[in-house]
Protein backbone atom coordinates (compact mmCIF):
# COMPACT_ATOMS: atom_id res chain seq x y z
CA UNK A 1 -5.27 61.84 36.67
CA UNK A 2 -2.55 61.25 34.13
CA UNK A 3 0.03 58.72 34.66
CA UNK A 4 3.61 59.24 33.89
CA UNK A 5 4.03 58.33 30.15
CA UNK A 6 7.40 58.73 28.68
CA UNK A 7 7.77 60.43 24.73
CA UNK A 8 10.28 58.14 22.71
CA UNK A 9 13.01 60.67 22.66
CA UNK A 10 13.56 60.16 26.58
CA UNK A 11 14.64 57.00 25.74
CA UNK A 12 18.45 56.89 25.10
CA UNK A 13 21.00 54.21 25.39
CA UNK A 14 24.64 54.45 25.81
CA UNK A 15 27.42 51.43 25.51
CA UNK A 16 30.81 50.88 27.36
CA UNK A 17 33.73 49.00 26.42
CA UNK A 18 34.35 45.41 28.28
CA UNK A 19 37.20 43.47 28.78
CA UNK A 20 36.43 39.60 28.25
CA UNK A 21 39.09 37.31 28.67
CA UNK A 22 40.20 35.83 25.32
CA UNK A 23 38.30 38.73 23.66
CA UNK A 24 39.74 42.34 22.70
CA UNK A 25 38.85 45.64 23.84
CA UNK A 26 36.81 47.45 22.02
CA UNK A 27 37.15 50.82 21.58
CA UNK A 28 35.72 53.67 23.87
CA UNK A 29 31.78 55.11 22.23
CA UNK A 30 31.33 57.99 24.45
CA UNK A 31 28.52 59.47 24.59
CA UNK A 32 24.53 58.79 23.88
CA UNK A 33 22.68 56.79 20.93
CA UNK A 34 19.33 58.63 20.49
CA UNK A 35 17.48 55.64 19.49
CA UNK A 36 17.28 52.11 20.60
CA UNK A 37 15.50 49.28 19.02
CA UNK A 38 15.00 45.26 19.23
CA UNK A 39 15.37 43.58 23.02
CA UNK A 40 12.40 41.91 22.44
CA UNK A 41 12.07 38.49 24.86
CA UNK A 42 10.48 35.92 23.45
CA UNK A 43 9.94 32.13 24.48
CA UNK A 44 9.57 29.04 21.27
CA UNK A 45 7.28 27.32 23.11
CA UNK A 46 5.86 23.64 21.64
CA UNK A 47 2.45 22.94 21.53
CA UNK A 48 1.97 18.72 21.65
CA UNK A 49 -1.77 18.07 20.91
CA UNK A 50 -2.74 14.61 22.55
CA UNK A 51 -5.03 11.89 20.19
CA UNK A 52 -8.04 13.30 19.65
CA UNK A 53 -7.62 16.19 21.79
CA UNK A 54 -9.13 19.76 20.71
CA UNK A 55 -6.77 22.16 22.45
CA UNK A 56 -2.69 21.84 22.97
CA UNK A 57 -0.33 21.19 25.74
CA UNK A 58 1.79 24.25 25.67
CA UNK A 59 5.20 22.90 26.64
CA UNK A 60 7.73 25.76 28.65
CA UNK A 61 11.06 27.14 26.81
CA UNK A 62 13.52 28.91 27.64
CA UNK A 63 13.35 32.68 26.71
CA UNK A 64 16.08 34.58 24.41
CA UNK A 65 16.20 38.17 23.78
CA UNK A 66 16.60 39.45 20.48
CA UNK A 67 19.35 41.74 19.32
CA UNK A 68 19.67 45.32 20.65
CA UNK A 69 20.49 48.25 18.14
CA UNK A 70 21.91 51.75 19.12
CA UNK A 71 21.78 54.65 16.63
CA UNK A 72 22.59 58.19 17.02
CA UNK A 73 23.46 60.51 14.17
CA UNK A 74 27.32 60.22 13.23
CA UNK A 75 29.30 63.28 14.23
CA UNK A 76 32.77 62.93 12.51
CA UNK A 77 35.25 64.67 15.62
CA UNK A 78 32.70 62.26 18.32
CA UNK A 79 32.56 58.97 15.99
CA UNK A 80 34.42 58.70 13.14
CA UNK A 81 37.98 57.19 14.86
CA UNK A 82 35.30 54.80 16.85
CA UNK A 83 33.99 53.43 13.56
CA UNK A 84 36.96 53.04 11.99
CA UNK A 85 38.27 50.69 14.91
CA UNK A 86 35.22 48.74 15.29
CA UNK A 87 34.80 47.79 11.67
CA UNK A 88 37.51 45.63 12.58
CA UNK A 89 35.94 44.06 15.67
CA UNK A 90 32.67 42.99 15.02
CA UNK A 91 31.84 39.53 16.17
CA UNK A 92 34.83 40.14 18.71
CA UNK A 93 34.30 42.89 21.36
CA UNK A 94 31.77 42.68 23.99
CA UNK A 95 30.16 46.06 25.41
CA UNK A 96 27.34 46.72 28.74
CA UNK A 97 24.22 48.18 26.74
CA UNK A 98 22.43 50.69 29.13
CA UNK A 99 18.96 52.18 28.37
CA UNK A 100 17.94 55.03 30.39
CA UNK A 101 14.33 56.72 30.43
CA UNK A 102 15.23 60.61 30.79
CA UNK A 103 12.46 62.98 32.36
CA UNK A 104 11.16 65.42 30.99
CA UNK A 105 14.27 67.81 31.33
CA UNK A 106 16.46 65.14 29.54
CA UNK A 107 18.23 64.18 32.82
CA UNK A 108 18.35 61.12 35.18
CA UNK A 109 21.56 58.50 34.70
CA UNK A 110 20.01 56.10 35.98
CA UNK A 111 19.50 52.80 33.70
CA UNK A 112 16.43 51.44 33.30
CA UNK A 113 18.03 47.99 31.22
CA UNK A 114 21.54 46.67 31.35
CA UNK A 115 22.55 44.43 29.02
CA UNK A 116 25.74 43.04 29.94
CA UNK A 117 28.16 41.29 27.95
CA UNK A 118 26.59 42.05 24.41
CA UNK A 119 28.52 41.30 21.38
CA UNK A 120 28.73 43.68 18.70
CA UNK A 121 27.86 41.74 15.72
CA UNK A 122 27.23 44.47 12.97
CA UNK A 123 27.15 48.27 12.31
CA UNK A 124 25.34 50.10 9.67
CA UNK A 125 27.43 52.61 8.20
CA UNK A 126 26.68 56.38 7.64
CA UNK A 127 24.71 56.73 4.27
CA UNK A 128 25.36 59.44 2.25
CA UNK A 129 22.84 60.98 -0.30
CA UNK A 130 25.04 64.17 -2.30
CA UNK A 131 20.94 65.44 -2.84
CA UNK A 132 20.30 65.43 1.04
CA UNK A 133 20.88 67.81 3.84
CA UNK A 134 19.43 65.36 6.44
CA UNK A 135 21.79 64.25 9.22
CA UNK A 136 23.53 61.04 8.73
CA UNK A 137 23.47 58.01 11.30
CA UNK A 138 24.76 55.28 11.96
CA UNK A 139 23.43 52.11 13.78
CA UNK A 140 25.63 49.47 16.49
CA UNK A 141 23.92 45.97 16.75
CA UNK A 142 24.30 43.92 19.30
CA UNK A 143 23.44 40.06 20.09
CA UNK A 144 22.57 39.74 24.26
CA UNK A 145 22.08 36.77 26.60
CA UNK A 146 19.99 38.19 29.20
CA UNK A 147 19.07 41.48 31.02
CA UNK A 148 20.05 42.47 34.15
CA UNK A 149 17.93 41.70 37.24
CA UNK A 150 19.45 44.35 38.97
CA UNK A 151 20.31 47.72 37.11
CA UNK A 152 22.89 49.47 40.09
CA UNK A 153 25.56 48.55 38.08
């Protein structure tokens, strides 16, 4: 029996604004990004090798997750008056990162990771190529301290 596997594309991620004290409000990115990268959790662990001995103490570290980036092609009437606005915000607007894994129909809102509190810290503009008739994108990064426990909200 097969199990359940998911195709990339029913993994989507969307972002909303958050109000931090001290912080602005970024603007509103309705909405979804139709790829997701990075999130990876990782642990810089120590390894202390006594006199003489063969094979390491691994000593325990506290994990961090790498940064999360959202891209989605750029639609001018959807994006452009976003981008323009958060050009001037990066490194000072924090959003709640969602990543959902759609069935097969492309539905189901419910998130599968929420990552609260994430700092935008770059974007990667729209290229352009005058030679190309492929879609532009553009790309939101994000820096996170942890992932939700719970994802109802």
């Amino acid at each position: 029996m097969a199990g359940k596997k998911a195709s990339q594309r029913q993994i989507v991620a969307s972002i909303r604004q958050v109000k931090e004290e001290g912080h602005r409000k970024g603007p509103i990115v309705g909405g979804k990004f139709a790829q997701v990268s990075g999130g990876e959790i990782t642990a810089n662990v120590e390894k202390v090798y006594d006199g003489g001995a063969l094979t390491p103490d691994v000593l325990c570290a506290p994990a961090e997750i790498g940064d999360i980036t959202v891209t989605r092609h750029f639609d001018v009437d959807r994006d452009g008056g976003a981008l323009r606005q958060l050009r001037q915000v990066v490194g000072q607007v924090y959003y709640d990162v969602s990543i959902f894994t759609l069935d097969c129909d492309l539905a189901n809102d419910t998130a599968d990771r929420i990552y609260h509190r994430a700092l935008l810290v770059g974007i990667s503009e729209p290229d352009g190529d005058s030679a190309s008739g492929a879609p532009a994108t553009f790309s939101l990064t994000f820096s996170v301290g942890a992932v939700a426990a719970d994802t109802d909200g």
